[in-house]
N, C-alpha and C. Protein backbone atom coordinates (compact mmCIF):
# COMPACT_ATOMS: atom_id res chain seq x y z
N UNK A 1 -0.75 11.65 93.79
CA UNK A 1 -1.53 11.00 92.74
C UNK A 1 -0.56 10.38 91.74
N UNK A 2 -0.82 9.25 91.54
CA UNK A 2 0.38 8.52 90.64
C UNK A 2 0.01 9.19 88.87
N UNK A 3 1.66 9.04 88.21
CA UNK A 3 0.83 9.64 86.90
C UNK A 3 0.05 8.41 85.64
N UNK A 4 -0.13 9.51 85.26
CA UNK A 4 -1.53 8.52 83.67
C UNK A 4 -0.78 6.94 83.37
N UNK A 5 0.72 6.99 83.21
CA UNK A 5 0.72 5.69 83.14
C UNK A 5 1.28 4.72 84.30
N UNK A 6 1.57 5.49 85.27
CA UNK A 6 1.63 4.29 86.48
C UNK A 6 0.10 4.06 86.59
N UNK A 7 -0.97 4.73 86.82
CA UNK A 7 -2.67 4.37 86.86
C UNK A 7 -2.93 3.43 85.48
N UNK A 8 -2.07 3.63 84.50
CA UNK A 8 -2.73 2.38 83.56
C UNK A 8 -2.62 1.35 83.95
N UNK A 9 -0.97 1.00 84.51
CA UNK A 9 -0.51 -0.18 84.89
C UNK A 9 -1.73 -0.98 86.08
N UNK A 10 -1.83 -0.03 86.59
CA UNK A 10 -3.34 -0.63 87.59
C UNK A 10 -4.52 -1.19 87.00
N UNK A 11 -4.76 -0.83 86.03
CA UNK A 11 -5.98 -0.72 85.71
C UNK A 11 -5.72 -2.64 84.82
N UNK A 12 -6.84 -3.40 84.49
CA UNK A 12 -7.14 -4.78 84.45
C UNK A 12 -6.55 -4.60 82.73
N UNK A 13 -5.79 -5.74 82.73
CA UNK A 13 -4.92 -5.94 81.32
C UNK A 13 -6.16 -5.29 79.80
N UNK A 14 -7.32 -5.39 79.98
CA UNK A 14 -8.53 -5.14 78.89
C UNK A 14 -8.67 -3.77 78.87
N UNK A 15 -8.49 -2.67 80.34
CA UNK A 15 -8.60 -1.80 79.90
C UNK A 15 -7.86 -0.81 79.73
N UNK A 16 -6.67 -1.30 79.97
CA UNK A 16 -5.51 -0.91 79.47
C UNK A 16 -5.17 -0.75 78.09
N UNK A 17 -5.79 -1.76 77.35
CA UNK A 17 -5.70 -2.44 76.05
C UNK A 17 -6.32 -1.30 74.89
N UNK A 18 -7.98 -1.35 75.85
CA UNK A 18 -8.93 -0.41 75.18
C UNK A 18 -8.40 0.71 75.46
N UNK A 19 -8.15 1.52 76.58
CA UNK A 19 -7.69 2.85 76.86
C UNK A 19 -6.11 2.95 75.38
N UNK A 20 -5.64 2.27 75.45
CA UNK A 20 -4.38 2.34 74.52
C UNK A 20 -4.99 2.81 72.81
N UNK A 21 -6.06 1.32 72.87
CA UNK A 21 -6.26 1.83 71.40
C UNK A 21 -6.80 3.01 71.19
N UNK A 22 -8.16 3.29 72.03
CA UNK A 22 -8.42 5.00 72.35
C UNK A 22 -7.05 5.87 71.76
N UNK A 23 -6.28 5.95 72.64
CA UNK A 23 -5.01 6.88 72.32
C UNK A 23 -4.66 6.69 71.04
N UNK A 24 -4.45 5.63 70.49
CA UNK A 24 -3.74 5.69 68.70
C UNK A 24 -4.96 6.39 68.15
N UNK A 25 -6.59 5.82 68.04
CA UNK A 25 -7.22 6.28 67.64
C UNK A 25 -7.22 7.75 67.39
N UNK A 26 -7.03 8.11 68.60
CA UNK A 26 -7.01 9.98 68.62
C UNK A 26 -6.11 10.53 67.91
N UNK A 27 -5.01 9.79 67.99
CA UNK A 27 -3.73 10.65 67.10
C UNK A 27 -3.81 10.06 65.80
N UNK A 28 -4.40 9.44 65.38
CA UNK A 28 -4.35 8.96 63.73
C UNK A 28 -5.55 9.34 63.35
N UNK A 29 -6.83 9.79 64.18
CA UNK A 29 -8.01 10.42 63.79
C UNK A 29 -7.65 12.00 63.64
N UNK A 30 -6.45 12.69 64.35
CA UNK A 30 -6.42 14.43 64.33
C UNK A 30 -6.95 15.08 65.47
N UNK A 31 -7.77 14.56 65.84
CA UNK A 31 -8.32 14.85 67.13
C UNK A 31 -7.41 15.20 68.56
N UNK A 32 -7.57 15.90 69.33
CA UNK A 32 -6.73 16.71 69.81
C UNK A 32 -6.34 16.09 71.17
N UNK A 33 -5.17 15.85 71.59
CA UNK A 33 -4.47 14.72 72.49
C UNK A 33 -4.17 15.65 73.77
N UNK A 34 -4.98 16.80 74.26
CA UNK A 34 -4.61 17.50 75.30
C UNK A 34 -4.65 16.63 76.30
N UNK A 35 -4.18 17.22 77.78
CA UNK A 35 -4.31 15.98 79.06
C UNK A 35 -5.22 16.00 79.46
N UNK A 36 -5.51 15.06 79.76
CA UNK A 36 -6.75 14.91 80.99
C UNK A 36 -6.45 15.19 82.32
N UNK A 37 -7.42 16.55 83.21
CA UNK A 37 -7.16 16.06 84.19
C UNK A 37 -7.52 15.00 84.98
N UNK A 38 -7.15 14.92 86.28
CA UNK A 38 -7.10 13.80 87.20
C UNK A 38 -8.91 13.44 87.19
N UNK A 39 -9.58 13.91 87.07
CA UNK A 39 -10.87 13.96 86.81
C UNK A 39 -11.62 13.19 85.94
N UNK A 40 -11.17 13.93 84.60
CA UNK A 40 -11.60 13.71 83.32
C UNK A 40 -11.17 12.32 83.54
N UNK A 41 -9.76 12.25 83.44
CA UNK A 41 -9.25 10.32 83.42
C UNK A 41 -9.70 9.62 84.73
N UNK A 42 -10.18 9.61 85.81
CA UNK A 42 -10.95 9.30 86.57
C UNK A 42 -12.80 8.71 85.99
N UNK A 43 -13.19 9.67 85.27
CA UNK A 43 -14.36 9.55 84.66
C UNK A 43 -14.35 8.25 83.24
N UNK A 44 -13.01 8.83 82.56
CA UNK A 44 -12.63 8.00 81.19
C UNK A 44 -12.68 6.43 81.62
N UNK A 45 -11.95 6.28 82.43
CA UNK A 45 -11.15 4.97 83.47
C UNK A 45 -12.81 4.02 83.59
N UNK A 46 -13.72 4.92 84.36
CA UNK A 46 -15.10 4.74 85.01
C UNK A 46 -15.64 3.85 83.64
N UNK A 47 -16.12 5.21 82.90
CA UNK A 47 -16.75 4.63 81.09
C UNK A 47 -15.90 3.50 80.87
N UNK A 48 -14.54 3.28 80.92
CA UNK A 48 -13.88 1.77 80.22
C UNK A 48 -14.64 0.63 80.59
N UNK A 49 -14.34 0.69 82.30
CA UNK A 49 -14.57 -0.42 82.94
C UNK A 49 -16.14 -0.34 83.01
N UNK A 50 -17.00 0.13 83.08
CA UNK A 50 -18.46 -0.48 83.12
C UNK A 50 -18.58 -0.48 81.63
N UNK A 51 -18.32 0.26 80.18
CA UNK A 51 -17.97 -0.84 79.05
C UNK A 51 -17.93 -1.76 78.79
N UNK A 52 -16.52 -2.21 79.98
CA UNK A 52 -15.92 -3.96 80.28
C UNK A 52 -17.32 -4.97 80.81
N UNK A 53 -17.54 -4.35 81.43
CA UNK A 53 -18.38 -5.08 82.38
C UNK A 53 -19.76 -5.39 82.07
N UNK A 54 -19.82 -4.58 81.47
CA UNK A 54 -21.44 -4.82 80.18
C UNK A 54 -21.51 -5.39 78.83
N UNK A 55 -20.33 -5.70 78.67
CA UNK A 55 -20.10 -6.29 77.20
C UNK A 55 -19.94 -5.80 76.33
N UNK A 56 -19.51 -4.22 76.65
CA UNK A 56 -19.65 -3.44 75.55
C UNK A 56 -21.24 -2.30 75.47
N UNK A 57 -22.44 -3.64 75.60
CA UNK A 57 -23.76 -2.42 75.78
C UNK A 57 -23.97 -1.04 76.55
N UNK A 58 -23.47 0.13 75.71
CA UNK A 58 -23.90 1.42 76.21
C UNK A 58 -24.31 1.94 77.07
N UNK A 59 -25.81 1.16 76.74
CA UNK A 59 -26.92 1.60 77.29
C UNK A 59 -27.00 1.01 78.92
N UNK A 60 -26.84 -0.34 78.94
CA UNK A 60 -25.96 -1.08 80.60
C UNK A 60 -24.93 -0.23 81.25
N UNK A 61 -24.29 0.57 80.65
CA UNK A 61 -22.99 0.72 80.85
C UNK A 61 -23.48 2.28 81.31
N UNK A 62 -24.32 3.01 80.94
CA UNK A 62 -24.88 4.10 80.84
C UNK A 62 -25.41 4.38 82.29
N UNK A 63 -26.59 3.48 82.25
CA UNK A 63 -27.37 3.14 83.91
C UNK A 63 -26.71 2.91 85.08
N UNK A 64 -25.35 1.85 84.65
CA UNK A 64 -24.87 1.86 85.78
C UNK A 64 -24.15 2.97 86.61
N UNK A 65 -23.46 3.53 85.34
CA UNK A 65 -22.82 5.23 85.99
C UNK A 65 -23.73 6.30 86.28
N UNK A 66 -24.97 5.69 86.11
CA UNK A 66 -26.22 6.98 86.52
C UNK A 66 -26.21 7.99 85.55
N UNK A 67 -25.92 7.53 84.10
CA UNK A 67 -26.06 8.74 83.16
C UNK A 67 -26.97 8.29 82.31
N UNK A 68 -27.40 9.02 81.37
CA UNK A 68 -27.77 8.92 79.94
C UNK A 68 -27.21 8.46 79.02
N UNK A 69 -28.12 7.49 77.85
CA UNK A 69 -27.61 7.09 76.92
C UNK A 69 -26.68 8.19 75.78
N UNK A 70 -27.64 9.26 75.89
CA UNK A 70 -27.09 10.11 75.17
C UNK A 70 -25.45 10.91 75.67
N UNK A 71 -25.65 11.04 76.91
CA UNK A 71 -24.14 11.58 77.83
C UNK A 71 -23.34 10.52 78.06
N UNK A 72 -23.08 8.94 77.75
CA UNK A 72 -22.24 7.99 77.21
C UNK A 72 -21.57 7.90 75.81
N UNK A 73 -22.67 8.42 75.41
CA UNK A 73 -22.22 8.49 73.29
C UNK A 73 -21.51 10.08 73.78
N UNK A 74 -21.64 11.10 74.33
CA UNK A 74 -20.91 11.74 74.07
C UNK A 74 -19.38 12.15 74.69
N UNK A 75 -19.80 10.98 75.60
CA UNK A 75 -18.10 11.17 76.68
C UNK A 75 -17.55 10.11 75.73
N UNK A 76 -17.93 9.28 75.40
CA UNK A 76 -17.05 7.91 74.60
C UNK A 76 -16.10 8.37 73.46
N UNK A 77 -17.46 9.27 72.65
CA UNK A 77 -16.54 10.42 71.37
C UNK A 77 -15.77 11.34 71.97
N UNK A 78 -15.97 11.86 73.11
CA UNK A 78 -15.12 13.33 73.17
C UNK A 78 -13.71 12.74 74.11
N UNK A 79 -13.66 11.56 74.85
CA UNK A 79 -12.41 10.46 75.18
C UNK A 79 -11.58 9.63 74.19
N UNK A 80 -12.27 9.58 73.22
CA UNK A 80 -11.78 8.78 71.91
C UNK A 80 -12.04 7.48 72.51
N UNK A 81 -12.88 7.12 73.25
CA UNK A 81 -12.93 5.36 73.71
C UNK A 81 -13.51 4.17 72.50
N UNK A 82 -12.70 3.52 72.18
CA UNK A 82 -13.26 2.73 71.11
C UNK A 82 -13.54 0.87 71.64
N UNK A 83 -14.89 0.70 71.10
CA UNK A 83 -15.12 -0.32 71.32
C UNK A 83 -14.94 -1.84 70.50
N UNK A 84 -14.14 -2.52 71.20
CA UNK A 84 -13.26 -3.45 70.15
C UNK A 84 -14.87 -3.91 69.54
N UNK A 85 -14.72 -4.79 68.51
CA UNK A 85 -15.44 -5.40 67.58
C UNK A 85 -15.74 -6.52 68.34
N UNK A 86 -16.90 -7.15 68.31
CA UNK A 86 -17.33 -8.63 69.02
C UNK A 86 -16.81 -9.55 68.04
């Protein structure tokens, strides 16, 4: 399994971008920077890109991973995923 940042390098220049700011976010919010496993960042990776792919809308972004609106708002906060500004 390649590590967290050879898999960024894969991942499409936007969500690389967003996954990055995520990370400052977390460490300048206090919030706790443990690792992810291969899983968790598997799942994180998932939430970016249908994010990407919905424009940002949640709730699109929600359906397509077969979850809840409510279990998107809470993986987004507990990943630190932040959604750039339109």
């Amino acid at each position: 399994m390649p590590s967290a940042s050879a898999a960024l390098a894969l991942l499409p220049p936007e969500s690389s971008r967003l996954c990055t700011i995520a990370s400052r976010s977390r460490a300048s919010s206090g919030l706790s920077r443990r690792r992810l496993s291969p899983l968790e960042a598997l799942e994180r990776d998932a939430i970016v890109q249908s994010l990407l792919d919905s424009g940002g809308n949640k709730a699109k972004a929600a359906e397509a991973l077969g979850m809840s609106r409510a279990t998107i708002y809470r993986k987004i906060h507990g990943y630190g995923i932040l959604i750039p500004a339109r």
